[in-house]
Protein backbone atom coordinates (compact mmCIF):
# COMPACT_ATOMS: atom_id res chain seq x y z
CA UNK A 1 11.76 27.33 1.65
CA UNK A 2 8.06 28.49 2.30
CA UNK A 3 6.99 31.58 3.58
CA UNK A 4 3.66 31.95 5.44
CA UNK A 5 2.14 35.32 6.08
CA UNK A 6 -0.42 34.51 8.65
CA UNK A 7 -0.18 35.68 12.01
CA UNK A 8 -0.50 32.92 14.46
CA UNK A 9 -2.67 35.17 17.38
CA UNK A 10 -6.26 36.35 17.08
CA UNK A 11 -7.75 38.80 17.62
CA UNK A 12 -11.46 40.50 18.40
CA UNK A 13 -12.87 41.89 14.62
CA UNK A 14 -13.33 45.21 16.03
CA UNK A 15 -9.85 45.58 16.85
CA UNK A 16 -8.76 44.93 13.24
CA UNK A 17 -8.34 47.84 10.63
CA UNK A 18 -10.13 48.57 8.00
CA UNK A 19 -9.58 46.30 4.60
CA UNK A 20 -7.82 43.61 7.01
CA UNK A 21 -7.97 40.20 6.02
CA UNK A 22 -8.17 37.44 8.26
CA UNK A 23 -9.85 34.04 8.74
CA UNK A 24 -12.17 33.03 11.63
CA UNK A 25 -10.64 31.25 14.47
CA UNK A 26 -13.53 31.06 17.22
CA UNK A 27 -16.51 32.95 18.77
CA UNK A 28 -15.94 34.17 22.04
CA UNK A 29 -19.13 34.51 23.65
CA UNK A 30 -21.45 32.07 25.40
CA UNK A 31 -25.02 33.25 24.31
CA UNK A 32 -26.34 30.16 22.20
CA UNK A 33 -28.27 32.73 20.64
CA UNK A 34 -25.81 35.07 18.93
CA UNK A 35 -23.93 31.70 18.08
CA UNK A 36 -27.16 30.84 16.46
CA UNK A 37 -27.59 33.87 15.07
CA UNK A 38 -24.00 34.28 13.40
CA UNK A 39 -24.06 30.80 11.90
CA UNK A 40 -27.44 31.57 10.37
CA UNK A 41 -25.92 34.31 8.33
CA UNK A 42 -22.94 32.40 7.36
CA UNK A 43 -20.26 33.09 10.03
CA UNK A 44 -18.09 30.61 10.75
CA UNK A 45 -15.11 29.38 12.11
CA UNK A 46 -12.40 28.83 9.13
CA UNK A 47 -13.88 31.21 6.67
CA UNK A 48 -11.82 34.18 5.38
CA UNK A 49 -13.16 37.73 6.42
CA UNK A 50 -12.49 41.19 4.85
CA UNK A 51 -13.22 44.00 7.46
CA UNK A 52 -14.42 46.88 4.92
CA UNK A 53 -16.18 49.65 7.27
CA UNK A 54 -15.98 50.26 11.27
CA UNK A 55 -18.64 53.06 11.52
CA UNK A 56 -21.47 53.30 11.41
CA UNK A 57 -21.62 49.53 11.79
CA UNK A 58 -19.19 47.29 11.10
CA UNK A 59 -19.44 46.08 7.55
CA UNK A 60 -17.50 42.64 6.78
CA UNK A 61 -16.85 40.71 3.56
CA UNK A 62 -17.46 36.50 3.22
CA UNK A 63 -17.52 34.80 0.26
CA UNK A 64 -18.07 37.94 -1.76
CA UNK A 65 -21.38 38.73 0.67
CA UNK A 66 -21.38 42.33 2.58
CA UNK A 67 -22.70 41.72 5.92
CA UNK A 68 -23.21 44.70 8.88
CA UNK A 69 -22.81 43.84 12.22
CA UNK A 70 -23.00 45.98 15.80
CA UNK A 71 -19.91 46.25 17.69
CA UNK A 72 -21.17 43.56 20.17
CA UNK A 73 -21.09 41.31 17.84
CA UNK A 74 -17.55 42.34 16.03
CA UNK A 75 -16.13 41.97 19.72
CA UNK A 76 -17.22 38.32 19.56
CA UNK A 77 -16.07 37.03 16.65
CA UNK A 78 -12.27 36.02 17.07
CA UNK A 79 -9.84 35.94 13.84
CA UNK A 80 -6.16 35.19 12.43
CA UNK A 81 -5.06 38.04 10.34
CA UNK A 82 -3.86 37.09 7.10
CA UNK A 83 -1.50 39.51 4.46
């Protein structure tokens, strides 16, 4: 029998905890711009996120890159938490 430890809900990034793992599910805002924007510095939909710091900016981990992001932005981005 297989066991999966993935949670089937998302969730907005700045709800997660710190050193939560997860993987991107979807962007939840409208403004072609930020879309633009966060696919420009590699974030995407399927890719496997590490939330490392919430203040003073959030600070998340992507294919072993560090990237900071405002909390507008962390409310936007949508993802599965993983164990």
């Amino acid at each position: 029998m297989l066991a999966q430890t993935f949670s089937l809900e998302s969730s907005a990034l700045n709800l997660m905890k710190e050193k939560e793992k997860g993987v991107i599910t979807q962007f939840r805002k409208s403004d072609e711009n930020l879309l633009r924007k966060l696919i420009g510095i590699g974030i995407m939909p399927g890719l496997s996120i590490t939330l490392e710091q919430k203040f003073p900016s959030y600070v998340v981990k992507i294919d072993g890159t560090r990237i900071a992001l405002d909390r507008s932005i962390a409310k936007a981005i949508y993802v599965r938490k993983t164990k």
